[in-house]
C-alpha atoms as a PDB file:
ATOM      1  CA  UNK A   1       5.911 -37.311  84.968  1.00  0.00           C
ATOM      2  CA  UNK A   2       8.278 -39.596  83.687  1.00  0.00           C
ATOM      3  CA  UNK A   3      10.977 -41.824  85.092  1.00  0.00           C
ATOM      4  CA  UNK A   4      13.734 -43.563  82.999  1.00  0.00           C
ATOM      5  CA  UNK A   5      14.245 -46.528  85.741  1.00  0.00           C
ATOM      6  CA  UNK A   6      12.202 -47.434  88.861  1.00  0.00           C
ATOM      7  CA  UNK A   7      13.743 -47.649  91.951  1.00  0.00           C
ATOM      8  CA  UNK A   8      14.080 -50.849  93.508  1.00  0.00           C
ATOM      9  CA  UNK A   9      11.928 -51.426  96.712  1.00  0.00           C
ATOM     10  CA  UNK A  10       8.605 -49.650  97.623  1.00  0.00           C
ATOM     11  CA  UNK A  11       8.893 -45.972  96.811  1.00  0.00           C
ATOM     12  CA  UNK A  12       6.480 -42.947  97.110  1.00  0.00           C
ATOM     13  CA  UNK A  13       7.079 -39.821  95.390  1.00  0.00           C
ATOM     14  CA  UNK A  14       5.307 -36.364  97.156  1.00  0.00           C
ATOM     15  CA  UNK A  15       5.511 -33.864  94.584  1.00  0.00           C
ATOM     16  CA  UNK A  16       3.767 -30.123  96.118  1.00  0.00           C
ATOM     17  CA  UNK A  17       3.702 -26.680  95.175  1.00  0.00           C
ATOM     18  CA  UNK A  18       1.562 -23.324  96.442  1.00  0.00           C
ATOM     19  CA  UNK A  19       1.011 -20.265  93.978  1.00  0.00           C
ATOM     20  CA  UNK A  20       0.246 -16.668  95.335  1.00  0.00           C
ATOM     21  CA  UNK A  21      -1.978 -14.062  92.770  1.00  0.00           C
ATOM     22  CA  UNK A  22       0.235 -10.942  93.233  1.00  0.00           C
ATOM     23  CA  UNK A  23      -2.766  -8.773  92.482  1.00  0.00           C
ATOM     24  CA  UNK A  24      -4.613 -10.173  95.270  1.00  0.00           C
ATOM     25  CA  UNK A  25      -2.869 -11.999  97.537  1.00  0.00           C
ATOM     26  CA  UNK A  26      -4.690 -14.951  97.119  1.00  0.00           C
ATOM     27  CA  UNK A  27      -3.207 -18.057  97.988  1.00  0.00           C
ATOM     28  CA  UNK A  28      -3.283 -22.462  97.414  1.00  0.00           C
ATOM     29  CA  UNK A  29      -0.995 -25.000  97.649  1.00  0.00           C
ATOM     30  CA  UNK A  30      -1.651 -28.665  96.527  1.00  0.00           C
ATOM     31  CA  UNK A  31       0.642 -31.948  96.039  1.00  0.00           C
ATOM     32  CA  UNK A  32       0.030 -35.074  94.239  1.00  0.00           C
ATOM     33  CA  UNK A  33       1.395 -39.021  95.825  1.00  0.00           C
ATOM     34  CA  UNK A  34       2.438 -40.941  93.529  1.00  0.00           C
ATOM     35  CA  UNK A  35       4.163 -44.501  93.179  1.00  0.00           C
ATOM     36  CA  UNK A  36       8.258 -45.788  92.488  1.00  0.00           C
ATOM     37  CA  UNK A  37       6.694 -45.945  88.851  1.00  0.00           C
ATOM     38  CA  UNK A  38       5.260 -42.359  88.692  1.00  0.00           C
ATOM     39  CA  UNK A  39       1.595 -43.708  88.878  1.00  0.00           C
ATOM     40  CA  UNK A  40      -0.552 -41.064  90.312  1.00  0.00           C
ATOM     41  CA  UNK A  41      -2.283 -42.597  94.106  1.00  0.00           C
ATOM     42  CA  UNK A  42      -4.037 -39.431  94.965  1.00  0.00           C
ATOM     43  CA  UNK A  43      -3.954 -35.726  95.180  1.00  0.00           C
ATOM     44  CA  UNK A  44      -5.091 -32.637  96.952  1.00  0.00           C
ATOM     45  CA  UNK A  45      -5.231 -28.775  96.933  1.00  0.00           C
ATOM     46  CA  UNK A  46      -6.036 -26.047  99.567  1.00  0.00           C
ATOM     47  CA  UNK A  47      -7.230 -22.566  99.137  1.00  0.00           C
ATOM     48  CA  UNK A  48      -5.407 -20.992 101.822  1.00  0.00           C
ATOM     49  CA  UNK A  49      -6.773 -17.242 101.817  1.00  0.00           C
ATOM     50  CA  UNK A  50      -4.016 -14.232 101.796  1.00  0.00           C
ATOM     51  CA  UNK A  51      -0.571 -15.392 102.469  1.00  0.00           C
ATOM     52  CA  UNK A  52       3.027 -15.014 101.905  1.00  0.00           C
ATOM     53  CA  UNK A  53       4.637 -17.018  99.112  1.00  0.00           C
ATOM     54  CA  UNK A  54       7.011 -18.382 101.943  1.00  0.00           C
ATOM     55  CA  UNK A  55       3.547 -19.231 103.878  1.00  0.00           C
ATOM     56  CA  UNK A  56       2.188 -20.836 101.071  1.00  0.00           C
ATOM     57  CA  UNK A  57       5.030 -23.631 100.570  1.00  0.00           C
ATOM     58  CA  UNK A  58       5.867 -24.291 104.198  1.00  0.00           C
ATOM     59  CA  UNK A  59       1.977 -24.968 104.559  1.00  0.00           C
ATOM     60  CA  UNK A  60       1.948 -27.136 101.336  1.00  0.00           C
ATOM     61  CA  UNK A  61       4.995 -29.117 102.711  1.00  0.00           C
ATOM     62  CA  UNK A  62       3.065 -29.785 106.196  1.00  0.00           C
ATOM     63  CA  UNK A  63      -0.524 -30.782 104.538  1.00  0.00           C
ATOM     64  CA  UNK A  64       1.578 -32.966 102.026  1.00  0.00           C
ATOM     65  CA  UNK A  65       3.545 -34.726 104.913  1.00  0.00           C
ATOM     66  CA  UNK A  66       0.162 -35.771 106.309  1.00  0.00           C
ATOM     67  CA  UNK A  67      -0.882 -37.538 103.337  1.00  0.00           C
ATOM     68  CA  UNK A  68       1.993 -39.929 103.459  1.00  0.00           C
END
């Protein structure tokens, strides 16, 4: 992840995402913290069992938000 020109003041990017297997059903969804600069501070992932794709992202949001 690049950016061309750090913000000014403290910043803190929360990038997240969630994947579905469409054969299965099988579900995660993970996000990563990282700094004004783009420096990674930490990450995380969940398996999250059978869910909808809709499921997935709304849960990734929520877990996400309680990093920060």
């Amino acid at each position: 992840m690049t950016y061309e020109e750090p913000l000014a003041g403290e910043w803190t990017y929360l990038n997240t995402d969630g994947v579905v297997r469409v054969d299965s059903g099988a579900a995660a969804a993970g996000g990563v913290l990282r700094d004004k600069n783009g420096e990674w501070i930490l990450g995380c992932n969940k398996y999250l069992g059978n869910c909808s794709i809709l499921d997935v992202e709304l849960w990734g949001i929520l877990d996400d938000l309680k990093l920060i």
